[in-house]
Protein backbone atom coordinates (compact mmCIF):
# COMPACT_ATOMS: atom_id res chain seq x y z
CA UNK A 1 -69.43 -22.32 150.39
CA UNK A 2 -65.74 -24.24 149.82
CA UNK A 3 -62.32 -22.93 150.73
CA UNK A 4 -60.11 -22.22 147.98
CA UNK A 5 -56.38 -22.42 148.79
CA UNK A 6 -54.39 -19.00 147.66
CA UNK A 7 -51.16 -17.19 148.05
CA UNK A 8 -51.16 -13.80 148.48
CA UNK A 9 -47.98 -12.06 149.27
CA UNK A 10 -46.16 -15.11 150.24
CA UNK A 11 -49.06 -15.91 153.10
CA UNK A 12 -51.05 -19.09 152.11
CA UNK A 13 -55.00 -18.24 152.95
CA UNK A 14 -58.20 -20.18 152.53
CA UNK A 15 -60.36 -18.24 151.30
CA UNK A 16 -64.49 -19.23 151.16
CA UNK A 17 -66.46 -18.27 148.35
CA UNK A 18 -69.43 -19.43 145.91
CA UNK A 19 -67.58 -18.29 142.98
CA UNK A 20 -65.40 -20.55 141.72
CA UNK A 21 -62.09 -21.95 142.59
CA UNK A 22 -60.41 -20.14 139.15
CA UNK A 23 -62.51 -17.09 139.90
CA UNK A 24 -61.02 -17.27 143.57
CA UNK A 25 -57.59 -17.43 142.37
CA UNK A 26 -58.01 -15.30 139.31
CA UNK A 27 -58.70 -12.68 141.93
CA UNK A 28 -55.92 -13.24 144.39
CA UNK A 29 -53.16 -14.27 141.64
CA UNK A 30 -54.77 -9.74 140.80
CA UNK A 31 -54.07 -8.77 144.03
CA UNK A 32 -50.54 -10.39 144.83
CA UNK A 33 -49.45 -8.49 141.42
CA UNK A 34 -50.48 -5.12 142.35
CA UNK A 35 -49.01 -5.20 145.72
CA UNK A 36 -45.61 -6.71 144.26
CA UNK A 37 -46.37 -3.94 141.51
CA UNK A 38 -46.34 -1.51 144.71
CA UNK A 39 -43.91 -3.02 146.69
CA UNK A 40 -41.22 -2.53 143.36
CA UNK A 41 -42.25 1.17 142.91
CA UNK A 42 -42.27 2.47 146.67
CA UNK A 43 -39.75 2.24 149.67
CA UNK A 44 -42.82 0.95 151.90
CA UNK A 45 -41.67 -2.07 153.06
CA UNK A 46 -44.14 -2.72 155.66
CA UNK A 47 -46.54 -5.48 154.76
CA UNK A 48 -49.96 -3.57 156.12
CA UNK A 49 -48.74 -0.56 154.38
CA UNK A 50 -48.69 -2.38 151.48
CA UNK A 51 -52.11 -3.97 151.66
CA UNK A 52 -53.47 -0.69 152.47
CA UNK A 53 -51.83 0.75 149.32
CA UNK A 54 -53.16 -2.22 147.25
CA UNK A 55 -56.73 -1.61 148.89
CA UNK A 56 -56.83 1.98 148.12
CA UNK A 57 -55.72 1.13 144.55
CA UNK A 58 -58.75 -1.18 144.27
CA UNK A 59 -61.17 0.92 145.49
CA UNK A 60 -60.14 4.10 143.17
CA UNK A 61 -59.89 1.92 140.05
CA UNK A 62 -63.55 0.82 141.74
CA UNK A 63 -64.87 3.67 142.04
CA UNK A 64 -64.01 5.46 138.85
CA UNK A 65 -65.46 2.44 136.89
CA UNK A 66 -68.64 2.85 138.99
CA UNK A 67 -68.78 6.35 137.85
CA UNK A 68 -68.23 5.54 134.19
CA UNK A 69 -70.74 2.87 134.79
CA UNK A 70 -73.38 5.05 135.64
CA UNK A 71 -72.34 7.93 132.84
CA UNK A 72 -72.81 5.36 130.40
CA UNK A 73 -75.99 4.04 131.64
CA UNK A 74 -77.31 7.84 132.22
CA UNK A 75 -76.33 8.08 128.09
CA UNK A 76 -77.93 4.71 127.36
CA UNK A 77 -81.23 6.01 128.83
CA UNK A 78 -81.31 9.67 126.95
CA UNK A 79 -80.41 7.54 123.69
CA UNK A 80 -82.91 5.13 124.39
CA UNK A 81 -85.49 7.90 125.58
CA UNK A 82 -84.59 9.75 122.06
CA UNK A 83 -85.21 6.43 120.06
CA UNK A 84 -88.46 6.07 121.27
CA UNK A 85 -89.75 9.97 120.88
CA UNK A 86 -88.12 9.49 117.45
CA UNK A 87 -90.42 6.46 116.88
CA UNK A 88 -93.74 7.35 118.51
CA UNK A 89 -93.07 10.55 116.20
């Protein structure tokens, strides 16, 4: 696993992963937007608060694809389930 060298809200980081330098920085040049995105629509000026803001953004955009995720695979399976009654009918 390789360091990749990123900027994230003006604080250079090296951060190790298997994925890919552009992957790396695909996903950091994401996260320095939606904390400037925060930063420009809040007072918080605090730099944790910020992250914190940023991480709970993540995790409910996360989340609520994780739920459509598994709505869509529960509808995948009762079409797929109604295919093959259809067929062995």
């Amino acid at each position: 696993m390789k360091g990749v060298n990123v900027e994230i809200m003006g604080q250079s980081l090296v951060v190790a992963s298997d994925a890919g330098d552009e992957w790396v920085k695909a996903v950091a040049e994401t996260v320095d937007e939606r904390i400037k995105d925060i930063r420009a629509g809040s007072r918080t000026v605090n730099s944790v608060n910020v992250a914190i803001l940023a991480a709970l953004n993540f995790a409910d955009e996360l989340e609520r694809l994780r739920r459509e995720h598994q709505d869509l695979v529960a509808r995948l399976t009762a079409m797929n389930e109604r295919l093959s009654a259809a067929i062995d009918s």
